[in-house]
C-alpha atoms as a PDB file:
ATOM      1  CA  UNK A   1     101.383 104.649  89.180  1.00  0.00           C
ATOM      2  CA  UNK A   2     103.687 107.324  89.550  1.00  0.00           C
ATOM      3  CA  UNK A   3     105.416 108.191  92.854  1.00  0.00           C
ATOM      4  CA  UNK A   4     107.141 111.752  94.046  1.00  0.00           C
ATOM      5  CA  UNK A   5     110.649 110.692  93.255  1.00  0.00           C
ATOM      6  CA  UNK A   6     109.854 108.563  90.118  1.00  0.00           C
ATOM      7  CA  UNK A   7     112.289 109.129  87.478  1.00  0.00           C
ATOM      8  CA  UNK A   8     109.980 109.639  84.294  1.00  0.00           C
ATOM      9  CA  UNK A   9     110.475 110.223  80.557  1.00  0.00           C
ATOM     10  CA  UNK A  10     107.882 111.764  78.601  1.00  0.00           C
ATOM     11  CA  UNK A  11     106.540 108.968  76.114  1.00  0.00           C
ATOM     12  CA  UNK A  12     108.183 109.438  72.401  1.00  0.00           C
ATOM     13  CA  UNK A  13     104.288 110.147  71.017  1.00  0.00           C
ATOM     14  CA  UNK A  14     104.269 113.183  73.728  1.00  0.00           C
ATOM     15  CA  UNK A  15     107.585 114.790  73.002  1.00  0.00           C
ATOM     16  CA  UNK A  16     106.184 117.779  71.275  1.00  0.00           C
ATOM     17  CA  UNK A  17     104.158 119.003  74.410  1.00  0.00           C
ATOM     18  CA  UNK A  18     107.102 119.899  76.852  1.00  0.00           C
ATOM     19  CA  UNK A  19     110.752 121.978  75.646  1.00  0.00           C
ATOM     20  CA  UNK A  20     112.264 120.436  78.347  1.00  0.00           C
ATOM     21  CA  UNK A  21     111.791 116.484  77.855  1.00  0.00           C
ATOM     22  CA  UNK A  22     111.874 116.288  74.043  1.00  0.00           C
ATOM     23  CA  UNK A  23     115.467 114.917  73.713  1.00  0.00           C
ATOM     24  CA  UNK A  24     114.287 111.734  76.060  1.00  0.00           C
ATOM     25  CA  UNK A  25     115.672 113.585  79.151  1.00  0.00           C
ATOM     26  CA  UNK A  26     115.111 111.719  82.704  1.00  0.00           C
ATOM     27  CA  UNK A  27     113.264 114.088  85.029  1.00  0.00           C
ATOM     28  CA  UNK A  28     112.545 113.862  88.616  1.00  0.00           C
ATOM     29  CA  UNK A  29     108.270 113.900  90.110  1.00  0.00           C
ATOM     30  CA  UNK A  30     107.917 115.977  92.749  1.00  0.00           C
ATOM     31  CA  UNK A  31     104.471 116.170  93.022  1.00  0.00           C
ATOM     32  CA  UNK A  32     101.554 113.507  91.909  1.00  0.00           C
ATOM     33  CA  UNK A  33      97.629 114.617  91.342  1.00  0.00           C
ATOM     34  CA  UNK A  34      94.837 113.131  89.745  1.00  0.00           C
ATOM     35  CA  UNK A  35      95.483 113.535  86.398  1.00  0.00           C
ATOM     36  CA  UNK A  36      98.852 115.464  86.198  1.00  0.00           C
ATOM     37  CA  UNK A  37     102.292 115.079  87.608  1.00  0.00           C
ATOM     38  CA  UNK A  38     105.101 117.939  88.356  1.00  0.00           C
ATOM     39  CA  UNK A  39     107.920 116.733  86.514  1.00  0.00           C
ATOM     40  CA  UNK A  40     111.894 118.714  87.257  1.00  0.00           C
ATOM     41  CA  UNK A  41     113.935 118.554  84.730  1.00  0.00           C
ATOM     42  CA  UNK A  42     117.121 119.825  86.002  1.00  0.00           C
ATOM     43  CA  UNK A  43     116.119 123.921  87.261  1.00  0.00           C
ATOM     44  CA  UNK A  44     113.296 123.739  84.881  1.00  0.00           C
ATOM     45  CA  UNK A  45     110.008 122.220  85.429  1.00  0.00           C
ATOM     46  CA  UNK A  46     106.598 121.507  83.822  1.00  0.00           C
ATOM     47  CA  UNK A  47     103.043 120.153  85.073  1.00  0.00           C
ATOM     48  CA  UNK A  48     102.339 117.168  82.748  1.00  0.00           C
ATOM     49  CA  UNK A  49      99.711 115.192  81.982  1.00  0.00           C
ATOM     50  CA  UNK A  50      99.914 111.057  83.341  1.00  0.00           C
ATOM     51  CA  UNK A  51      99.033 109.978  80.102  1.00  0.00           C
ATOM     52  CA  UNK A  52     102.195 111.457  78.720  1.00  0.00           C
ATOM     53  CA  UNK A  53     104.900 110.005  80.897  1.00  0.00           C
ATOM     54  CA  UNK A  54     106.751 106.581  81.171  1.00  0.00           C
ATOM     55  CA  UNK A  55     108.773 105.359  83.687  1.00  0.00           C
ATOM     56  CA  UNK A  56     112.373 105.646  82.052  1.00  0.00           C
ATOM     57  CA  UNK A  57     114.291 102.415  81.088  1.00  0.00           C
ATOM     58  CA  UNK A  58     117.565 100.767  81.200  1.00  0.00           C
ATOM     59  CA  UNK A  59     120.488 102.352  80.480  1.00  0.00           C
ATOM     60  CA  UNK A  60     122.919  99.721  80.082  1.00  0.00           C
ATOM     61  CA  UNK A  61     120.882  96.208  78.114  1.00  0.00           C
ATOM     62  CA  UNK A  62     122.519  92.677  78.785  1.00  0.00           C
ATOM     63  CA  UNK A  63     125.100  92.445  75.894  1.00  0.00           C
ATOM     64  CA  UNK A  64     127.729  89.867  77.395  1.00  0.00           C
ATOM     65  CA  UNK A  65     130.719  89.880  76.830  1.00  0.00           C
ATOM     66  CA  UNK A  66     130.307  93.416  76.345  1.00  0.00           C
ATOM     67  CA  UNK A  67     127.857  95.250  78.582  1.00  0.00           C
ATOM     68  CA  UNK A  68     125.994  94.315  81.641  1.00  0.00           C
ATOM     69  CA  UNK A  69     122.287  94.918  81.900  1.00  0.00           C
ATOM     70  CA  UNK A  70     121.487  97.516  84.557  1.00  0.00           C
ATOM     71  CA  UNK A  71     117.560  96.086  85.392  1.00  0.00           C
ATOM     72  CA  UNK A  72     117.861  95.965  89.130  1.00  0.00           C
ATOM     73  CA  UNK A  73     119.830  99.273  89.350  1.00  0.00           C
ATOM     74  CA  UNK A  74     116.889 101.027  87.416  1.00  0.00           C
ATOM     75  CA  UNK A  75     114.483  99.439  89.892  1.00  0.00           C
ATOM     76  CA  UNK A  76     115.976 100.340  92.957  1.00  0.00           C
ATOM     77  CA  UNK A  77     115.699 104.190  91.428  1.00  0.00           C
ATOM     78  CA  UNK A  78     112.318 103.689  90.574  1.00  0.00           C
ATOM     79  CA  UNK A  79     111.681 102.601  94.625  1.00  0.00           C
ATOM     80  CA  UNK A  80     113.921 104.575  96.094  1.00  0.00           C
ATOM     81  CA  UNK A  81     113.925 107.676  94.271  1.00  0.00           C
ATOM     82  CA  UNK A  82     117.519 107.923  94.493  1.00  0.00           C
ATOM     83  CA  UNK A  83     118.922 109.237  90.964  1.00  0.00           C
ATOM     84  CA  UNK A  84     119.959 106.236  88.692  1.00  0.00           C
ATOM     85  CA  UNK A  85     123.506 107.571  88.382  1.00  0.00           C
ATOM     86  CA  UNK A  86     123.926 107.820  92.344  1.00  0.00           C
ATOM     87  CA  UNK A  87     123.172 103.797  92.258  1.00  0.00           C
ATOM     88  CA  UNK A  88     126.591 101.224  92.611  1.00  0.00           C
ATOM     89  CA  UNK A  89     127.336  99.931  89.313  1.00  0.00           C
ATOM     90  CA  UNK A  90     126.307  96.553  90.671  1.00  0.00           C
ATOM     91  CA  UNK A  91     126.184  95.139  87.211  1.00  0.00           C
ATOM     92  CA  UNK A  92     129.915  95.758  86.514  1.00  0.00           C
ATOM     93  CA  UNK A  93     130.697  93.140  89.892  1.00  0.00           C
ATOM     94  CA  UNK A  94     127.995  89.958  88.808  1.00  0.00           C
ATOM     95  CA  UNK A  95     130.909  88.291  87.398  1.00  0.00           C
ATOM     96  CA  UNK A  96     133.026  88.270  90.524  1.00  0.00           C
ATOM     97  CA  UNK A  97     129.853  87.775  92.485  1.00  0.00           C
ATOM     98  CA  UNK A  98     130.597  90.729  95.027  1.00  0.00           C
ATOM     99  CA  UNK A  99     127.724  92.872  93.371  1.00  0.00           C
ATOM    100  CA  UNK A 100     125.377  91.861  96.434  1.00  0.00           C
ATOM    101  CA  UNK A 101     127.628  92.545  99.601  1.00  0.00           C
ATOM    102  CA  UNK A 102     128.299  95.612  97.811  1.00  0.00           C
ATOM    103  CA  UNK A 103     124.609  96.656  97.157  1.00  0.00           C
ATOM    104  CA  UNK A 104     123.667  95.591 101.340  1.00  0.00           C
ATOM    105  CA  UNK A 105     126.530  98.021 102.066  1.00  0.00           C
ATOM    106  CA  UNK A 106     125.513 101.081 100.098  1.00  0.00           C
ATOM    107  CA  UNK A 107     121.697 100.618 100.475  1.00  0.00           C
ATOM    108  CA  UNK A 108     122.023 100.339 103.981  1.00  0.00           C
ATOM    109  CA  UNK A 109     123.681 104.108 104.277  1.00  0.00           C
ATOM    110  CA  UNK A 110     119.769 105.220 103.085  1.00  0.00           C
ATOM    111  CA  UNK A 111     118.563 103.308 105.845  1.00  0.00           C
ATOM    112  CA  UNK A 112     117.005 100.634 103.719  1.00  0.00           C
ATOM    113  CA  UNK A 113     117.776  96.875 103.333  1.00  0.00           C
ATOM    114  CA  UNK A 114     116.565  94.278 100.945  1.00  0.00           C
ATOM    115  CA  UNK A 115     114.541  91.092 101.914  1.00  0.00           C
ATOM    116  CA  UNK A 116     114.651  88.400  99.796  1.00  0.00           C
ATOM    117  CA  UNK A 117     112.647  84.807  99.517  1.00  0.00           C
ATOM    118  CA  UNK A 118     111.888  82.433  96.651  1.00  0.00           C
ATOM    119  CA  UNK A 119     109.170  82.064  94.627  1.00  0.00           C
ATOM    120  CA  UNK A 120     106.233  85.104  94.241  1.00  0.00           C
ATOM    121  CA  UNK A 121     105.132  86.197  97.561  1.00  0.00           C
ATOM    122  CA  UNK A 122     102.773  88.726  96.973  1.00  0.00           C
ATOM    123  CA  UNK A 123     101.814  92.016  99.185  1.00  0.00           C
ATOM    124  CA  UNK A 124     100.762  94.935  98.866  1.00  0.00           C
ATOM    125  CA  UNK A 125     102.410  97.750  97.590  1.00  0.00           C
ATOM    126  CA  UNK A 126     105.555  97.456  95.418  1.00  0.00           C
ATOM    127  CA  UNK A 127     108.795  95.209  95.026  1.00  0.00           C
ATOM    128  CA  UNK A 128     110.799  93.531  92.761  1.00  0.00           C
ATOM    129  CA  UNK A 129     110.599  90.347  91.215  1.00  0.00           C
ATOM    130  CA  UNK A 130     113.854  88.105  89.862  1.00  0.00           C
ATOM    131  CA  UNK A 131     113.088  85.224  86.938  1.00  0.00           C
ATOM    132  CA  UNK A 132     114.663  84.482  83.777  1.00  0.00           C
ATOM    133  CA  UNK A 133     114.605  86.874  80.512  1.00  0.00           C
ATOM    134  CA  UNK A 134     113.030  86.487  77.497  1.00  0.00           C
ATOM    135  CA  UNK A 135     114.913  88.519  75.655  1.00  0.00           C
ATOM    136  CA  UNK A 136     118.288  86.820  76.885  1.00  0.00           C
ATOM    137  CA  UNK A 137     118.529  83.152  77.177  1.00  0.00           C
ATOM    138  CA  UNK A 138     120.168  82.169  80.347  1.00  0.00           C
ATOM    139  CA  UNK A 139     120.301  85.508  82.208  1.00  0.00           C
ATOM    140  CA  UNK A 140     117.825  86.586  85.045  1.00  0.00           C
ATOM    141  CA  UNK A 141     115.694  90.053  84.954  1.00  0.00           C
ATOM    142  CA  UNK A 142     114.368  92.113  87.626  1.00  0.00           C
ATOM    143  CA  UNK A 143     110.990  93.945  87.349  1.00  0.00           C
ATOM    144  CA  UNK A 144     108.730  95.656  89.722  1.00  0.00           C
ATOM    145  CA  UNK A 145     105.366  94.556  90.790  1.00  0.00           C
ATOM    146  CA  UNK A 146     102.895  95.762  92.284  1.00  0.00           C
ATOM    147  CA  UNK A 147     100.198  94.470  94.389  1.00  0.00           C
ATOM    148  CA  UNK A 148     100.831  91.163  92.572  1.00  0.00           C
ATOM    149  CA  UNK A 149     100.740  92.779  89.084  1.00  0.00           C
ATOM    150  CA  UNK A 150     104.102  93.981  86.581  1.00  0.00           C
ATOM    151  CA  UNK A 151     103.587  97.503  87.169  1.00  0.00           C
ATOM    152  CA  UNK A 152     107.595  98.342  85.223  1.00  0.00           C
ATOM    153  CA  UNK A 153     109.838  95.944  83.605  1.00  0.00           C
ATOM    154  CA  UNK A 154     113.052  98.210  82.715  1.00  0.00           C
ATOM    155  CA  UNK A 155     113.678  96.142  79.287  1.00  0.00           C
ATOM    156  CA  UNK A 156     112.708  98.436  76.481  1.00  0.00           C
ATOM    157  CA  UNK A 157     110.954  94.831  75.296  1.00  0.00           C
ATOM    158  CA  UNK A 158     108.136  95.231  78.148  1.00  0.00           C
ATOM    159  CA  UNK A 159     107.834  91.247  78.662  1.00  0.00           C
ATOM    160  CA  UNK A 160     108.644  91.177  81.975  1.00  0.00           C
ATOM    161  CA  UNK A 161     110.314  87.913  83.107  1.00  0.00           C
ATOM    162  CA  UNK A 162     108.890  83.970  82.269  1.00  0.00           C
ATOM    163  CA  UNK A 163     108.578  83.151  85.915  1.00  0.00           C
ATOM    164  CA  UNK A 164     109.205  84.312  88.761  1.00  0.00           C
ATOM    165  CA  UNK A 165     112.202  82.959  91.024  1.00  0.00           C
ATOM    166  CA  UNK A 166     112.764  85.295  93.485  1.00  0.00           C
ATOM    167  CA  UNK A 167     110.702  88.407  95.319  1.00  0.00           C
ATOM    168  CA  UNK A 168     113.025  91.249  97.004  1.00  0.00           C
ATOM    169  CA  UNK A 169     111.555  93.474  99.187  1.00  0.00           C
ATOM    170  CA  UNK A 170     112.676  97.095  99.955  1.00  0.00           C
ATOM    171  CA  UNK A 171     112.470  97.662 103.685  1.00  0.00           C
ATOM    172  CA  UNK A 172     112.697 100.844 105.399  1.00  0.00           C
ATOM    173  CA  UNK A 173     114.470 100.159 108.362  1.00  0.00           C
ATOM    174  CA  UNK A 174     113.635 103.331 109.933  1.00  0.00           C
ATOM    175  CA  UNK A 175     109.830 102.284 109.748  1.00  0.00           C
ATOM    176  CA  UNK A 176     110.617  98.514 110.814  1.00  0.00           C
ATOM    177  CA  UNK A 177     112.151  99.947 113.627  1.00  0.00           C
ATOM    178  CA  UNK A 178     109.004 101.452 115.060  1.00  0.00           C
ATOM    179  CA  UNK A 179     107.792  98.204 115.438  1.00  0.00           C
ATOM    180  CA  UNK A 180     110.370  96.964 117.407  1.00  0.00           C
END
């Protein structure tokens, strides 16, 4: 489930087992085994248990007029393993509908680009999925699936999305150009 470069939390049950995660802290995985993880937070790191740690959520929930939801930014740091605060605010441009063009552009400096078609393709391995919330009517929610299956839905709800409208792909284009 977990990924070196997976930004965990520990779950709030676990807090007590580890000084450095108790406060909900984000940390970084830099190393996955069997049954434990190495989790960095900050200069400080621990060897925790799988059973302990969550993928972390959303930082920003879809509140309009007032906030944005930030769903598909905490996806693409879940896949990328880029830190969520080194991700474009996308969310802050879906109103002026630039927040894609301006996504293409800074995903492409990590030599990755985004493929997307309609409906639920499914393949192996993991990618996000676009459909409508249930938790706000109206407004579309990204998750990540895996190997057909919701393996992370960023809403602190855990519902996922009621269908799915869209499937996004993140290609490396460094790999895609080896077969070329």
């Amino acid at each position: 489930m977990f990924n070196i470069g997976s930004r965990v939390q520990l779950k709030p049950e676990y807090r007590h087992v580890c000084k450095f995660g108790r406060r909900g802290q984000i940390g970084d995985v830099s190393y996955v085994g069997d049954q434990q993880v190495v989790v960095w937070w900050g200069e400080k790191k621990a060897i925790i248990n799988k059973e302990f740690l969550m993928f972390h959520k959303q930082t920003k929930c879809h509140n309009p007029p007032y906030t944005m939801g930030n769903c598909y930014a905490t996806c693409l740091a879940h896949l990328t393993g880029i830190p969520l605060s080194d991700i474009p605010k996308i969310e802050d441009h879906f109103d002026d509908g630039t927040w894609l063009p301006k996504l293409y552009r800074w995903i492409h400096q990590y030599d990755y680009t985004l493929l997307e078609t309609p409906g639920h393709v499914i393949m192996p391995g993991r990618y996000l999925v676009t459909g409508p919330s249930p938790n706000v009517p109206g407004v579309n929610h990204v998750c990540i699936y895996e190997n057909g299956k919701l393996l992370f839905d960023p809403a602190h709800s855990n519902k996922g999305v009621k269908e799915i409208l869209y499937t996004t792909f993140l290609v490396d284009i460094k790999k895609l150009r080896q077969y070329l």
